[in-house]
N, C-alpha and C. Protein backbone atom coordinates (compact mmCIF):
# COMPACT_ATOMS: atom_id res chain seq x y z
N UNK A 1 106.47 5.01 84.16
CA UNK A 1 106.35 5.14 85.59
C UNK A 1 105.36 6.25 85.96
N UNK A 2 105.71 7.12 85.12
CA UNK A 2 104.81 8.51 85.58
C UNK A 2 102.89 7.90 85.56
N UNK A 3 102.56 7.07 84.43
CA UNK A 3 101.71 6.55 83.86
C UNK A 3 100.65 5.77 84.98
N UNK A 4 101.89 4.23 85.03
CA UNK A 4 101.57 3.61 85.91
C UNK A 4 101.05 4.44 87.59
N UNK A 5 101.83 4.89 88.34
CA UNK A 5 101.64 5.69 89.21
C UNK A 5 100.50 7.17 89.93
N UNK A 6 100.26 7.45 88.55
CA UNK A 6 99.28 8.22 88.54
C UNK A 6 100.66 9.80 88.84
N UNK A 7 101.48 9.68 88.50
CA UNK A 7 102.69 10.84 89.20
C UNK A 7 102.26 12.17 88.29
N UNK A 8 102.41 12.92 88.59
CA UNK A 8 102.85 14.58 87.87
C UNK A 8 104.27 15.02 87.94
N UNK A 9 104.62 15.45 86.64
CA UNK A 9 105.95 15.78 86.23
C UNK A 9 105.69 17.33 86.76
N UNK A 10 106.75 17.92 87.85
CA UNK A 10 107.18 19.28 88.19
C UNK A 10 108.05 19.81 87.58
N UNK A 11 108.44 20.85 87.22
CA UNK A 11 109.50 21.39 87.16
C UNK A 11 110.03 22.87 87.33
N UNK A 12 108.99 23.39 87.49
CA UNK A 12 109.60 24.98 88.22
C UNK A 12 108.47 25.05 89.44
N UNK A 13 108.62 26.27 90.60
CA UNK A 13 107.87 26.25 91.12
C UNK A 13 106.37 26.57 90.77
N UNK A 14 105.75 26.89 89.18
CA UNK A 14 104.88 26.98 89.25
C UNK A 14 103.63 25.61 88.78
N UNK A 15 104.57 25.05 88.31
CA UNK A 15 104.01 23.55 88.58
C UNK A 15 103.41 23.15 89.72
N UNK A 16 104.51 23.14 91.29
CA UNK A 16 104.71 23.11 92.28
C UNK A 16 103.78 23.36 92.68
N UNK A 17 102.85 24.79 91.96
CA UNK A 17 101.96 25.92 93.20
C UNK A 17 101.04 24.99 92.28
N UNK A 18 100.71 24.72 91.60
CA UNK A 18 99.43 23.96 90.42
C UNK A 18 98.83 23.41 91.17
N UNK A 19 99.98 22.22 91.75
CA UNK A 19 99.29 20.89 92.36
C UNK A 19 99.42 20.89 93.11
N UNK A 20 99.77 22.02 94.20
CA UNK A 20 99.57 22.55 95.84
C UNK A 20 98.04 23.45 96.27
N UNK A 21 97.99 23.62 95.12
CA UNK A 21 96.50 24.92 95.54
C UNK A 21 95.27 24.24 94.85
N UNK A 22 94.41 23.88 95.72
CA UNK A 22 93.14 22.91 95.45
C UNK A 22 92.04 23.29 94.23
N UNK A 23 92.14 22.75 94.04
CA UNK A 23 91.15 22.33 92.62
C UNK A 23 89.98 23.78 92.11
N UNK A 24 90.23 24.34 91.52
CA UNK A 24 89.13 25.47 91.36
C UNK A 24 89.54 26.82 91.64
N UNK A 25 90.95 26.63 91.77
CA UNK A 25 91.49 28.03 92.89
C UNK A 25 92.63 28.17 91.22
N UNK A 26 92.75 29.78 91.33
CA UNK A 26 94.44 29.58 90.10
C UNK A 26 95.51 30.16 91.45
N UNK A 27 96.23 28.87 91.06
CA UNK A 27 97.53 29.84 91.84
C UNK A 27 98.01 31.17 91.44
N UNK A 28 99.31 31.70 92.47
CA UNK A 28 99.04 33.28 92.22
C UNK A 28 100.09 33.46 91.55
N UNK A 29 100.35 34.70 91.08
CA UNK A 29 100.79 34.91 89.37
C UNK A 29 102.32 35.38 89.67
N UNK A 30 102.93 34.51 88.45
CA UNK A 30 104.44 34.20 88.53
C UNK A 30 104.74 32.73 89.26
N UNK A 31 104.18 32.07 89.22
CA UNK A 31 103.63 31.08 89.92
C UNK A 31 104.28 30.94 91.36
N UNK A 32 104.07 32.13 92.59
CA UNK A 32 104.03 31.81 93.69
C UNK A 32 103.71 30.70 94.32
N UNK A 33 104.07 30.02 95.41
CA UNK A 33 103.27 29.57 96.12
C UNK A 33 102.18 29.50 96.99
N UNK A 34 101.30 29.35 97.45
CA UNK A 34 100.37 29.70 97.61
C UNK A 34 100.73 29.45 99.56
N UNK A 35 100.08 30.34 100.12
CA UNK A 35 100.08 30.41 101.66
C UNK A 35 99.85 29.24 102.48
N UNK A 36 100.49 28.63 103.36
CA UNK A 36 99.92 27.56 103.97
C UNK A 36 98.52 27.54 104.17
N UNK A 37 97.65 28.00 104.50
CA UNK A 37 96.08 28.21 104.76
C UNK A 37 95.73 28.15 103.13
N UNK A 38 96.49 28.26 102.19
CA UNK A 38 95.57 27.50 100.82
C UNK A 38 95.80 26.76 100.33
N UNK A 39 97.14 26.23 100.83
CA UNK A 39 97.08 24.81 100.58
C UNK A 39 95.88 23.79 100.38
N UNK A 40 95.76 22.46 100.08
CA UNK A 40 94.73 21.93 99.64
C UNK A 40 94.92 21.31 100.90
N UNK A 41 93.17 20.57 101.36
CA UNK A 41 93.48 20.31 102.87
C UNK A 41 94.39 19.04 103.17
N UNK A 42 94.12 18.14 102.31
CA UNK A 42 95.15 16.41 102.71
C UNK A 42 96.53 17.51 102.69
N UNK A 43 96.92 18.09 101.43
CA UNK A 43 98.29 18.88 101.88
C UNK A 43 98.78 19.65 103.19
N UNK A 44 97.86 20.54 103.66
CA UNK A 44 97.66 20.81 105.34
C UNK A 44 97.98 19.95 106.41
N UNK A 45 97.23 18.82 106.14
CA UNK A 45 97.53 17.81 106.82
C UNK A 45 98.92 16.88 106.98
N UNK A 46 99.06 16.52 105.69
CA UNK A 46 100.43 16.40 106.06
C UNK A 46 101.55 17.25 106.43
N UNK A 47 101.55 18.92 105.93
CA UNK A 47 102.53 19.56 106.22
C UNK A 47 102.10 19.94 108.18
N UNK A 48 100.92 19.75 108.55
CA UNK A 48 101.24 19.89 110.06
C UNK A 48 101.25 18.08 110.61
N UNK A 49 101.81 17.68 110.05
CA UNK A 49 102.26 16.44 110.89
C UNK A 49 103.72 16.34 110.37
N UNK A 50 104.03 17.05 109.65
CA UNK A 50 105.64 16.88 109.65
C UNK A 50 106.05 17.95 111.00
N UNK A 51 106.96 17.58 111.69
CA UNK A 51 107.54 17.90 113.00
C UNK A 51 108.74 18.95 112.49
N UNK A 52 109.39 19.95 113.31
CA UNK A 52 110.27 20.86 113.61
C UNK A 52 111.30 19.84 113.95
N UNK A 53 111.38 19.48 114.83
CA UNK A 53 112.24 18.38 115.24
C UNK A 53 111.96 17.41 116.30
N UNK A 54 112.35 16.52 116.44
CA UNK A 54 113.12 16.13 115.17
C UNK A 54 112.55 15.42 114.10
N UNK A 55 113.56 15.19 112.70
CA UNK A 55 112.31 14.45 111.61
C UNK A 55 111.90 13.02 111.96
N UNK A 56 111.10 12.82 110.93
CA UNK A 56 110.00 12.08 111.34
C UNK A 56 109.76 10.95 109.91
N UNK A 57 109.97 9.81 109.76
CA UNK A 57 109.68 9.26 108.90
C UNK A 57 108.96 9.26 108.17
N UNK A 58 108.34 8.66 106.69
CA UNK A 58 107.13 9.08 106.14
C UNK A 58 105.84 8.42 106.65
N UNK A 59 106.31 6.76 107.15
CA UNK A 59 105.20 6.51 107.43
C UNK A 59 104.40 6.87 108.67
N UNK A 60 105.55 7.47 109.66
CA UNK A 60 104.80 8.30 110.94
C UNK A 60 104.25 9.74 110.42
N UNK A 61 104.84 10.44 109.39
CA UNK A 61 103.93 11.54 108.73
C UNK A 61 102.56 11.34 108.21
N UNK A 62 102.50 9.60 107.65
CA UNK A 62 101.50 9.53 106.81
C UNK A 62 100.13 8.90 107.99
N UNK A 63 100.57 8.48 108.76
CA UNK A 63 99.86 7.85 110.01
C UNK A 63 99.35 9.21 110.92
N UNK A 64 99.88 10.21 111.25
CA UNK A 64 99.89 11.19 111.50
C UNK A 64 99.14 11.96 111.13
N UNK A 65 99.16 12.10 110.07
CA UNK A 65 98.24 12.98 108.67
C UNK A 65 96.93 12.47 108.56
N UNK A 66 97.11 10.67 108.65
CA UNK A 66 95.90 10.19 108.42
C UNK A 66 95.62 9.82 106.59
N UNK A 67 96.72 9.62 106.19
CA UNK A 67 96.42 9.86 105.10
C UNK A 67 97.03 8.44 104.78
N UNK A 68 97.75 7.77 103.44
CA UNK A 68 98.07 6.65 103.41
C UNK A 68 99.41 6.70 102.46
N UNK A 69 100.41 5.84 102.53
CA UNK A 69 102.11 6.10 102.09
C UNK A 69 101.95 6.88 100.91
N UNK A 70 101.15 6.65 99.82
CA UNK A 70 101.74 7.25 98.78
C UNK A 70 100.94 8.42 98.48
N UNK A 71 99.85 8.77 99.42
CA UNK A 71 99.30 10.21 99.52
C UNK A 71 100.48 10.89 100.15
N UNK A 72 101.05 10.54 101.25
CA UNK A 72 101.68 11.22 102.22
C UNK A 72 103.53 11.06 101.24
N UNK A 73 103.78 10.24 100.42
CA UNK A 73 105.04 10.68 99.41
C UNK A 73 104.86 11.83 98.68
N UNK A 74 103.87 11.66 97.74
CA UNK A 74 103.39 12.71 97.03
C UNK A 74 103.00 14.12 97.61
N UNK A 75 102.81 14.11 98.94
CA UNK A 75 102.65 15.89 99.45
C UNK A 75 103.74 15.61 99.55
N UNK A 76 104.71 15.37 100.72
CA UNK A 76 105.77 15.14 101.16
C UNK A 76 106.64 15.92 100.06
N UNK A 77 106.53 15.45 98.78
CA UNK A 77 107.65 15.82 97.41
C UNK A 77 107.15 17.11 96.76
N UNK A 78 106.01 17.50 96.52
CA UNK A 78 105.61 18.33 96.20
C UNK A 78 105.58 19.70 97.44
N UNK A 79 105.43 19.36 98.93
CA UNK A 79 105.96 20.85 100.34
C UNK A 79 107.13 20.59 100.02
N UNK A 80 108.40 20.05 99.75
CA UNK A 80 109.37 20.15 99.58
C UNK A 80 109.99 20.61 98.59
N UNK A 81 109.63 20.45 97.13
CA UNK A 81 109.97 21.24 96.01
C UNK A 81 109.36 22.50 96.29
N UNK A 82 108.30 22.78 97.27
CA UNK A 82 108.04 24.35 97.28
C UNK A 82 108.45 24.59 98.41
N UNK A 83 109.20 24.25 99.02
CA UNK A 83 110.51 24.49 99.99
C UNK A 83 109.56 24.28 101.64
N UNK A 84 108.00 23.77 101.59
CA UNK A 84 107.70 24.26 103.07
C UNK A 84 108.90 22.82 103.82
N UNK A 85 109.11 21.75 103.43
CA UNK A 85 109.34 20.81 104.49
C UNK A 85 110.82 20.56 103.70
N UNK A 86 112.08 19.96 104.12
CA UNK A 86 113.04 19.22 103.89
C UNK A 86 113.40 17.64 104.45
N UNK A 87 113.94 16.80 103.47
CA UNK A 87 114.45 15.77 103.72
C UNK A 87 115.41 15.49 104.28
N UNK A 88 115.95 14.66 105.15
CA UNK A 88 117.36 14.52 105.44
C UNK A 88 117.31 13.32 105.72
N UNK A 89 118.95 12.83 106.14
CA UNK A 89 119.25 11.39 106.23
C UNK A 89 118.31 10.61 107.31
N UNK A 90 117.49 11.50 108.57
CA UNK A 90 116.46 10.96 109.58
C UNK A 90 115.13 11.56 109.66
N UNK A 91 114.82 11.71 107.69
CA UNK A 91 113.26 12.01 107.35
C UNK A 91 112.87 12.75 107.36
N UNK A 92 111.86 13.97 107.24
CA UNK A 92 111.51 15.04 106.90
C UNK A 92 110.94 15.63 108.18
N UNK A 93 111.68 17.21 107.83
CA UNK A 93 110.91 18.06 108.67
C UNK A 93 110.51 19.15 108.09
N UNK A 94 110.12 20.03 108.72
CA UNK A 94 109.79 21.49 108.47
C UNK A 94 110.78 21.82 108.37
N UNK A 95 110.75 23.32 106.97
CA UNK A 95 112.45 23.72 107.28
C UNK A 95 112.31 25.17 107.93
N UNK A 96 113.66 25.11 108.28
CA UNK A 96 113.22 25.95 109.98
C UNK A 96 112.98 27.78 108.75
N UNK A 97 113.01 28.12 107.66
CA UNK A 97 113.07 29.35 107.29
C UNK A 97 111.10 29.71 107.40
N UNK A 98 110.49 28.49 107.36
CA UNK A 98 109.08 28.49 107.20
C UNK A 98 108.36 28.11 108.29
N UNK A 99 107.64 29.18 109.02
CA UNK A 99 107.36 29.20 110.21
C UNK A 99 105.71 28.49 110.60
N UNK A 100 104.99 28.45 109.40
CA UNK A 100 104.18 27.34 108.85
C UNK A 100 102.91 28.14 109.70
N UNK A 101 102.70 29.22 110.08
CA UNK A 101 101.48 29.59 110.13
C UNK A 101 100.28 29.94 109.29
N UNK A 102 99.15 30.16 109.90
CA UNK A 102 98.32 30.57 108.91
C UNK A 102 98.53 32.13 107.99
N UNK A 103 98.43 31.97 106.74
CA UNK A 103 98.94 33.25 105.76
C UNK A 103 100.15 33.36 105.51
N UNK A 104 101.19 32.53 105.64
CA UNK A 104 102.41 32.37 105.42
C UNK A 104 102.83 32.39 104.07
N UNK A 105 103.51 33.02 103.40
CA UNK A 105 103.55 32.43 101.93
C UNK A 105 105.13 32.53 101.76
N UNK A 106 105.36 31.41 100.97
CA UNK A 106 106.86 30.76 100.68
C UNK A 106 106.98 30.70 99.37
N UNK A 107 108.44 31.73 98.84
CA UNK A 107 108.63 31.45 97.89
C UNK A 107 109.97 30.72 97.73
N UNK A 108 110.00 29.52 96.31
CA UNK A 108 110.98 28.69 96.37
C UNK A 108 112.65 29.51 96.16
């Protein structure tokens, strides 16, 4: 599945910060997460089209974002293992501890 899919296996947050912080950049050491403003930009994008409230389905995140379902799964899973957005039973939002401005940095 991982194969087929094109997926990346996570498993601590510094995985997380790997494939959150754009191509050419090293994430920061201990593997932080990296600040909303370095996020990679499609990631930006979807984390400001996920809503405060209320949540918001993926495919209105991914329509939103501009991006397409399984771009917008894949940020979606990856701001969420680094805690910026949460899932719930009526779709993802921002979670309210992350105030999602510019220079923000979140650790998991």
């Amino acid at each position: 599945m991982l194969r087929d899919w094109n997926a990346v296996c996570v498993t601590d947050a510094a995985d997380v910060a790997e494939q959150v912080t754009p191509i050419g950049t090293e994430p920061r050491d201990g593997g932080a997460l990296p600040a909303v403003d370095e996020l990679e930009p499609e990631a930006q994008r979807v984390l400001a089209a996920v809503p405060r409230r209320p949540p918001a389905g993926t495919s209105t995140v991914a329509v939103a974002a501009g991006v397409g379902l399984d771009a917008a799964l894949r940020h979606l899973g990856l701001l969420a293992a680094g805690g910026f957005v949460e899932r719930g039973s009526a779709g993802w939002r921002r979670k309210p501890s992350n105030t999602g401005g510019h220079g923000d940095s979140v650790s998991p």
